[in-house]
C-alpha atoms as a PDB file:
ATOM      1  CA  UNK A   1      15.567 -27.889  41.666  1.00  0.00           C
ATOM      2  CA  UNK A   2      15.475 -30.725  44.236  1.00  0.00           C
ATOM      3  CA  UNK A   3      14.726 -33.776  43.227  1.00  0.00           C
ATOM      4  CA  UNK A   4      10.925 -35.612  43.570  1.00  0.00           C
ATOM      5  CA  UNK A   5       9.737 -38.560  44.430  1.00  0.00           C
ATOM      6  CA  UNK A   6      10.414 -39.609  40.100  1.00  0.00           C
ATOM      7  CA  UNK A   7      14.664 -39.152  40.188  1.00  0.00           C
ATOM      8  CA  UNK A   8      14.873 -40.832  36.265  1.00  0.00           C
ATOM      9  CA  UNK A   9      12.855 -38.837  33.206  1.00  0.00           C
ATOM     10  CA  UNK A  10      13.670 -39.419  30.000  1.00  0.00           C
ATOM     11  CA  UNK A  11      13.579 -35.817  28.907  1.00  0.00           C
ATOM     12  CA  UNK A  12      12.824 -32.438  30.293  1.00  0.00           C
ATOM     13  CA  UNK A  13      11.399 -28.990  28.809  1.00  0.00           C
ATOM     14  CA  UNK A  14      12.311 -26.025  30.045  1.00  0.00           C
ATOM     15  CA  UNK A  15       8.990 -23.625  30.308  1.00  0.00           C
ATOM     16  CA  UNK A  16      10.034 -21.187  33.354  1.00  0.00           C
ATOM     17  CA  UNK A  17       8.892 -17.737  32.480  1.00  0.00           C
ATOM     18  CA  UNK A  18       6.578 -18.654  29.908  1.00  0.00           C
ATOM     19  CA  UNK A  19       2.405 -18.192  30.371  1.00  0.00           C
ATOM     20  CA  UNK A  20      -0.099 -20.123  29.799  1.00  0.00           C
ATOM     21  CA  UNK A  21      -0.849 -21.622  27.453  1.00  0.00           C
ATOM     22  CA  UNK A  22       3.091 -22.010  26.605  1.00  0.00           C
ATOM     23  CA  UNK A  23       3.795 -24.898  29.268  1.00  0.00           C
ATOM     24  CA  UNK A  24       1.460 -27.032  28.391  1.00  0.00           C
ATOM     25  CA  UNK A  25       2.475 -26.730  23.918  1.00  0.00           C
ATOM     26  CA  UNK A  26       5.932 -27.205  24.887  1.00  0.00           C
ATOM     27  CA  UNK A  27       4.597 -30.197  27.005  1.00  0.00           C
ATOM     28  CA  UNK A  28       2.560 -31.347  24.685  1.00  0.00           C
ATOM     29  CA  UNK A  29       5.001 -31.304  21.753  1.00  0.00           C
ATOM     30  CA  UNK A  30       7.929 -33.076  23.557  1.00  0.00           C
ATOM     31  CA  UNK A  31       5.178 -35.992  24.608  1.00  0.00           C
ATOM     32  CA  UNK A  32       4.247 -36.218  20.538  1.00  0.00           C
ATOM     33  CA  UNK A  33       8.166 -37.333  20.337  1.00  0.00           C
ATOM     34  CA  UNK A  34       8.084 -39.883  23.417  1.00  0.00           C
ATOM     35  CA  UNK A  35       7.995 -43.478  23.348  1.00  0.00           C
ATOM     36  CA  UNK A  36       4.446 -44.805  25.448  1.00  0.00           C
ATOM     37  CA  UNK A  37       5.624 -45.104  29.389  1.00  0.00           C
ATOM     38  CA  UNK A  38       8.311 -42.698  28.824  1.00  0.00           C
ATOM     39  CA  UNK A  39       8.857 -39.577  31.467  1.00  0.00           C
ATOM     40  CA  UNK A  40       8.868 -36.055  30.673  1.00  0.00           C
ATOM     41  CA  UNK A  41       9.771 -33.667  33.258  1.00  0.00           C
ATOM     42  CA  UNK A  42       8.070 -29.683  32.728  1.00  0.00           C
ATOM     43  CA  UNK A  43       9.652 -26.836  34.676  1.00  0.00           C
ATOM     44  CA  UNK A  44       7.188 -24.001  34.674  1.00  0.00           C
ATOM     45  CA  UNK A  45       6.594 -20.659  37.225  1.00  0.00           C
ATOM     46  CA  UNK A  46       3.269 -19.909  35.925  1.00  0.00           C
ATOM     47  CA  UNK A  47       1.119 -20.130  38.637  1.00  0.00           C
ATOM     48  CA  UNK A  48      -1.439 -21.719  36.557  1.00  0.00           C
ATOM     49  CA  UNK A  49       0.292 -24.248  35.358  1.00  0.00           C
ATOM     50  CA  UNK A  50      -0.364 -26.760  38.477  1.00  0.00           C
ATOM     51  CA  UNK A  51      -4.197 -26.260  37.088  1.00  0.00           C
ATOM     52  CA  UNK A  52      -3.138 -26.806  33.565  1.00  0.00           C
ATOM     53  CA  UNK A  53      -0.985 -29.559  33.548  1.00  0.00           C
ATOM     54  CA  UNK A  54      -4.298 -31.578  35.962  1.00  0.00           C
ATOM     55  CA  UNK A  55      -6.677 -30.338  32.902  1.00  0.00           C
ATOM     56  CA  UNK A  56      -4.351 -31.537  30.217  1.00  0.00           C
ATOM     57  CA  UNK A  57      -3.488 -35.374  31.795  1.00  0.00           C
ATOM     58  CA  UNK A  58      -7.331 -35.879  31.818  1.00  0.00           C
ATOM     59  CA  UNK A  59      -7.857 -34.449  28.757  1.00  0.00           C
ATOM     60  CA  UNK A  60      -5.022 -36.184  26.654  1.00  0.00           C
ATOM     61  CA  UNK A  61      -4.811 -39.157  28.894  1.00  0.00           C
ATOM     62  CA  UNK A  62      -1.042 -39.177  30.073  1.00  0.00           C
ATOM     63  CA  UNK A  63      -0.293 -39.551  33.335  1.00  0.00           C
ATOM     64  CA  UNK A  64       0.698 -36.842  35.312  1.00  0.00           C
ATOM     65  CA  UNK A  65       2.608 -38.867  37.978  1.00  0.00           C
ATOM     66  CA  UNK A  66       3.986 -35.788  40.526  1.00  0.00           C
ATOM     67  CA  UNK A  67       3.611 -32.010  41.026  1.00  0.00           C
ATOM     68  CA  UNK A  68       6.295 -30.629  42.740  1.00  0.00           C
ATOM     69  CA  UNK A  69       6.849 -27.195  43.885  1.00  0.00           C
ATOM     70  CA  UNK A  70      10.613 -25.395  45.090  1.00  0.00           C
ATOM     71  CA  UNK A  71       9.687 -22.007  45.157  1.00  0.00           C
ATOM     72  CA  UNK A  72       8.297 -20.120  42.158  1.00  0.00           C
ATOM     73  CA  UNK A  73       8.966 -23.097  39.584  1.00  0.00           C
ATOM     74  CA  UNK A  74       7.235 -26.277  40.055  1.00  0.00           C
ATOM     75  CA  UNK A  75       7.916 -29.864  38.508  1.00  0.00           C
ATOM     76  CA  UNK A  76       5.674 -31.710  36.607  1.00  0.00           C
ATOM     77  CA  UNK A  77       6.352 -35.468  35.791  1.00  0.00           C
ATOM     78  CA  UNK A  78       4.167 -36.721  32.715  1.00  0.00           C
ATOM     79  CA  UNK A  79       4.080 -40.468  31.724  1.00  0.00           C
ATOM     80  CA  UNK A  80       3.241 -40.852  28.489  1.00  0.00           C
ATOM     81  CA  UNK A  81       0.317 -42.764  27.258  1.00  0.00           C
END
């Protein structure tokens, strides 16, 4: 995976080959461990999950600070609240 625009995170879940709504409970219990401001990096290949991860910053309020896609998995950089 090549590295995005965010180079540091402070931890990073592994979520490639799982579905919805997988991701975004792996995402969402590594964030519940997180210090506020801290990075957490998500690899996922569900399609869906560029969709999901949008839904679930507005909903929950972190930051989703970059998207990043090298081919079938895509990088997502949450800041938490």
């Amino acid at each position: 995976m090549s590295e995005g625009v965010v180079d540091k995170v402070d931890a990073e879940v592994d979520a490639r080959g799982l579905n919805c709504p997988l991701p975004i409970l792996k995402a969402k219990k590594a964030l519940s461990g997180m210090a506020s401001g801290q990075l957490l990096r998500v690899l996922a290949t569900d399609p869906g999950s560029v969709r999901d991860f949008q839904a679930f910053a507005r909903q929950t309020g972190n930051e989703l600070v970059e998207q990043r896609q090298d081919g079938d998995v895509v990088a997502h950089v949450m800041r938490r609240r």
